[in-house]
C-alpha atoms as a PDB file:
ATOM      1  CA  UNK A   1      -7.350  11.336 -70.141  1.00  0.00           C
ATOM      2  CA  UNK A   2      -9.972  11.647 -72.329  1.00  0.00           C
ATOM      3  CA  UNK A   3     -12.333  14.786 -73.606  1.00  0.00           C
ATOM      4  CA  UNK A   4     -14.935  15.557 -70.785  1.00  0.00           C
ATOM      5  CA  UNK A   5     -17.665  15.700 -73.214  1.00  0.00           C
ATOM      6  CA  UNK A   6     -19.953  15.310 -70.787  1.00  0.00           C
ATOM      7  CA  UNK A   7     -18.584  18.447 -69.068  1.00  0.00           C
ATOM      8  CA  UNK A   8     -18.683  20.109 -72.090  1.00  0.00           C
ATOM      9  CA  UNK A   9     -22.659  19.206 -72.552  1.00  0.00           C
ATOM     10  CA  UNK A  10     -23.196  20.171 -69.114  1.00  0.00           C
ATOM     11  CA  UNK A  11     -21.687  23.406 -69.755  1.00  0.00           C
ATOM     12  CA  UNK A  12     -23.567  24.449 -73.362  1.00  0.00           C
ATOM     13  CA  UNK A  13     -26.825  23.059 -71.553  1.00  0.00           C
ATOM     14  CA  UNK A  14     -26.342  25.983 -69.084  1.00  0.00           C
ATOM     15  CA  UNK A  15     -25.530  28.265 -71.508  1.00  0.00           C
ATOM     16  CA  UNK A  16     -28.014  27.467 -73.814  1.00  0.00           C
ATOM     17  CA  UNK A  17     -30.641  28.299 -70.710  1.00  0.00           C
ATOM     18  CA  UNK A  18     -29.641  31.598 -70.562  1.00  0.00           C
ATOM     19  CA  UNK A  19     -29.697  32.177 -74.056  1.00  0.00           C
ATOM     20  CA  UNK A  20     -33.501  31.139 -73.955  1.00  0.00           C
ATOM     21  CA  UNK A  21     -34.149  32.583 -70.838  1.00  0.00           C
ATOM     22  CA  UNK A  22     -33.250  35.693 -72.989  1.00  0.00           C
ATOM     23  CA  UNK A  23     -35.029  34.918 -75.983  1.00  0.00           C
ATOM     24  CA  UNK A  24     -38.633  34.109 -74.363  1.00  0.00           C
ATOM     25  CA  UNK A  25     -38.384  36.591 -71.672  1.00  0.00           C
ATOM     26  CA  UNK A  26     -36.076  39.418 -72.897  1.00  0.00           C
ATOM     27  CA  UNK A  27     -33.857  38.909 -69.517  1.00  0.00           C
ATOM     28  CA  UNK A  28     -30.194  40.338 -69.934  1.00  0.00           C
ATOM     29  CA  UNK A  29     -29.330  38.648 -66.310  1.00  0.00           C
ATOM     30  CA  UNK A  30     -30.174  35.663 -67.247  1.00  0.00           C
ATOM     31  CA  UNK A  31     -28.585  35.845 -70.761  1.00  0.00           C
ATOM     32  CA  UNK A  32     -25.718  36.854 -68.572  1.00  0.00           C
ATOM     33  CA  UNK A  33     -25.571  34.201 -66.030  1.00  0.00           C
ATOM     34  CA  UNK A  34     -26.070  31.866 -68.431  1.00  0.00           C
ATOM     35  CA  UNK A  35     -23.246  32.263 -70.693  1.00  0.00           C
ATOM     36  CA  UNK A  36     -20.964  33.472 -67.530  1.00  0.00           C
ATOM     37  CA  UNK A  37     -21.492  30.334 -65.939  1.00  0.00           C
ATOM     38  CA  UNK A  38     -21.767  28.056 -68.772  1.00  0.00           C
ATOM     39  CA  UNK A  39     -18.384  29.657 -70.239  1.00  0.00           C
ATOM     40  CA  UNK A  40     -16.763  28.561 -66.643  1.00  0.00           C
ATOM     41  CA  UNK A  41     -18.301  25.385 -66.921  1.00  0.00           C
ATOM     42  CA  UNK A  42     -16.546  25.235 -70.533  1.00  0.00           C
ATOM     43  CA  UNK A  43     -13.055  25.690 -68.881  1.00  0.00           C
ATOM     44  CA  UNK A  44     -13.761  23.647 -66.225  1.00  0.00           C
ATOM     45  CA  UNK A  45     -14.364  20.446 -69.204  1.00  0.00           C
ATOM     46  CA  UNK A  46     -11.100  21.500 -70.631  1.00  0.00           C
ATOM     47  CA  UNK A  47      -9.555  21.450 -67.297  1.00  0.00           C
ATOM     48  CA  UNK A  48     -10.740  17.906 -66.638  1.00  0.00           C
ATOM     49  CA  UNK A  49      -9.535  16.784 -70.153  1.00  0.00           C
ATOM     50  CA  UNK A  50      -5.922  17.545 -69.174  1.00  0.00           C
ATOM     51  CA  UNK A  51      -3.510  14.775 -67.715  1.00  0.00           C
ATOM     52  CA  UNK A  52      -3.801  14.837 -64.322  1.00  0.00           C
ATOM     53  CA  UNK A  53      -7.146  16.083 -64.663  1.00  0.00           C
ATOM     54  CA  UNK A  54      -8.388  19.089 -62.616  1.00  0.00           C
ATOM     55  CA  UNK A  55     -11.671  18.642 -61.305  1.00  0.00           C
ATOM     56  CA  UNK A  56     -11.873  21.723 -58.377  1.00  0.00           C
ATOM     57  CA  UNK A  57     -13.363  24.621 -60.700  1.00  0.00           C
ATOM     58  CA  UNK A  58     -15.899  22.387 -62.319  1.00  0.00           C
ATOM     59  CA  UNK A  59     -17.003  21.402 -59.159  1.00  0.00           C
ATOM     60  CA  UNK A  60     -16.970  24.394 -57.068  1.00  0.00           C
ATOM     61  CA  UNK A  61     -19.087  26.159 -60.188  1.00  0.00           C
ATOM     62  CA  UNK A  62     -21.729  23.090 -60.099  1.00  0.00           C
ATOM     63  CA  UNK A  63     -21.921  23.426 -56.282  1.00  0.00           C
ATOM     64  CA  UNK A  64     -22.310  27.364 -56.941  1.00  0.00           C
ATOM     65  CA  UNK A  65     -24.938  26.858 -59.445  1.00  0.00           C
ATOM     66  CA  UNK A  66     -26.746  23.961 -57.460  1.00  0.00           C
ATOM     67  CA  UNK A  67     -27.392  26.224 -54.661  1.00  0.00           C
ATOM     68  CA  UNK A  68     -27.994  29.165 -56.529  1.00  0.00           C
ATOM     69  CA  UNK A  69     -30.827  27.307 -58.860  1.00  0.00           C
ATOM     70  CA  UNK A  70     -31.921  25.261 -55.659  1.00  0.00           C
ATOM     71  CA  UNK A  71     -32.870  28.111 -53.913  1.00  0.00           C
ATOM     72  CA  UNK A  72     -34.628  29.659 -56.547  1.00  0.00           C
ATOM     73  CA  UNK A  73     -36.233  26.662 -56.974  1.00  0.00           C
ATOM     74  CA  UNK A  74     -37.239  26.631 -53.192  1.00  0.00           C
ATOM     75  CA  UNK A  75     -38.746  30.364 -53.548  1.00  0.00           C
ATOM     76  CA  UNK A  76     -40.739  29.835 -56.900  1.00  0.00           C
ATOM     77  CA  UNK A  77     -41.555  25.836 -56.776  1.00  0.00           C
ATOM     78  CA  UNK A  78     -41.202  25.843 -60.850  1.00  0.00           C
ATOM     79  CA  UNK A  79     -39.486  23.192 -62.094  1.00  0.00           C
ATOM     80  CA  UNK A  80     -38.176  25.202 -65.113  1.00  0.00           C
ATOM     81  CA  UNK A  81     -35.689  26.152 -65.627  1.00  0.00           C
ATOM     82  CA  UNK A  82     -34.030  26.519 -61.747  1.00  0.00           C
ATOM     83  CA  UNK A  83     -35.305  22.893 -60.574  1.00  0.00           C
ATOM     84  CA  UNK A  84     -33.949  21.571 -63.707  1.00  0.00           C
ATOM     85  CA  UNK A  85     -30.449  23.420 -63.812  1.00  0.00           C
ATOM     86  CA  UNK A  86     -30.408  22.476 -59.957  1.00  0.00           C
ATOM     87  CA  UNK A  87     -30.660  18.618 -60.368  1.00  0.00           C
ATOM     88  CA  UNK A  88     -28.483  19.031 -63.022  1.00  0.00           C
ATOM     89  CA  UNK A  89     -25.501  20.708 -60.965  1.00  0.00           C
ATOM     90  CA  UNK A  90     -26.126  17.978 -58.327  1.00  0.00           C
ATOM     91  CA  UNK A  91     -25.652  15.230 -61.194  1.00  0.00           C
ATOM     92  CA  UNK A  92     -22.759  16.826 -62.277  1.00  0.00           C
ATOM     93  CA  UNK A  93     -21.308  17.094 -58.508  1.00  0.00           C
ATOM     94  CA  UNK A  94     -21.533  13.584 -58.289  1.00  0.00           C
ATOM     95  CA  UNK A  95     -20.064  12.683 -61.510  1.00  0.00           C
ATOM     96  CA  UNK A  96     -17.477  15.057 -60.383  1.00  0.00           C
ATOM     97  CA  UNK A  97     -16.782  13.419 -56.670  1.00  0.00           C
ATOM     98  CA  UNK A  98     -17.295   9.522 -58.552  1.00  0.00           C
ATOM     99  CA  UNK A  99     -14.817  10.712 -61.481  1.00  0.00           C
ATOM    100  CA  UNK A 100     -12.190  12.067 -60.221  1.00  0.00           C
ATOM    101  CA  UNK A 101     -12.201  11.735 -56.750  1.00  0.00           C
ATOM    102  CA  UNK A 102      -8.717  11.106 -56.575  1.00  0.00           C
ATOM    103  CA  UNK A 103      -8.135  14.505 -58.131  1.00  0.00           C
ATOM    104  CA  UNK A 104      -9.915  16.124 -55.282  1.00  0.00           C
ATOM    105  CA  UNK A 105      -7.796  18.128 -53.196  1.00  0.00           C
ATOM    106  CA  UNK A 106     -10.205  16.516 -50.018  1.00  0.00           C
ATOM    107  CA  UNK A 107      -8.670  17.852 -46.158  1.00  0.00           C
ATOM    108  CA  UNK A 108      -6.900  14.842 -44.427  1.00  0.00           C
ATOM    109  CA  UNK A 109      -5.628  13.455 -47.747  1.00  0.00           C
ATOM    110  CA  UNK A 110      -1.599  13.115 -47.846  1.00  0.00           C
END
């Protein structure tokens, strides 16, 4: 299987956003979050880089941080950075679900 780079983007993207989420607004929780999640997100793209890949924490850490971000996006309408980290969990939960679907541990599969 090949390097999940794209995981691997996905996951400094995220932690890049709470770097500057630090930087321009001086917030430790988001510096937190950021790197928590992106770190996950890290492990998750070395996960999926194994043979047979493992797709399950990846995924259930994009669907975490899609709802999360969507419902901050919800309260405060502003695109950045929660409507942007949002539509970018949802990309990445598709790419997950198209990618390695067969991976999935999905109820009624034998």
């Amino acid at each position: 299987m090949p390097t999940d780079v794209i995981g691997y983007l996905y996951a400094a993207t995220v932690a890049a956003g709470g770097i500057m989420g630090y930087v321009k607004a001086g917030s430790i929780p988001s510096l937190g979050a950021g790197l928590a999640f992106g770190a996950i997100l890290g492990f998750g793209a070395h996960l999926n880089s194994q043979e047979p890949p493992r797709p399950l924490l990846q995924f259930g850490t994009s669907l975490a941080l899609a709802g999360i971000m969507g419902s901050r996006f919800y309260r405060s309408g502003k695109m950045m950075p929660a409507g942007m980290i949002c539509l970018i969990s949802i990309a990445a939960l598709v790419r997950n679900v198209v990618t390695y679907n067969r991976y999935l541990p999905l109820p009624g599969r034998t």
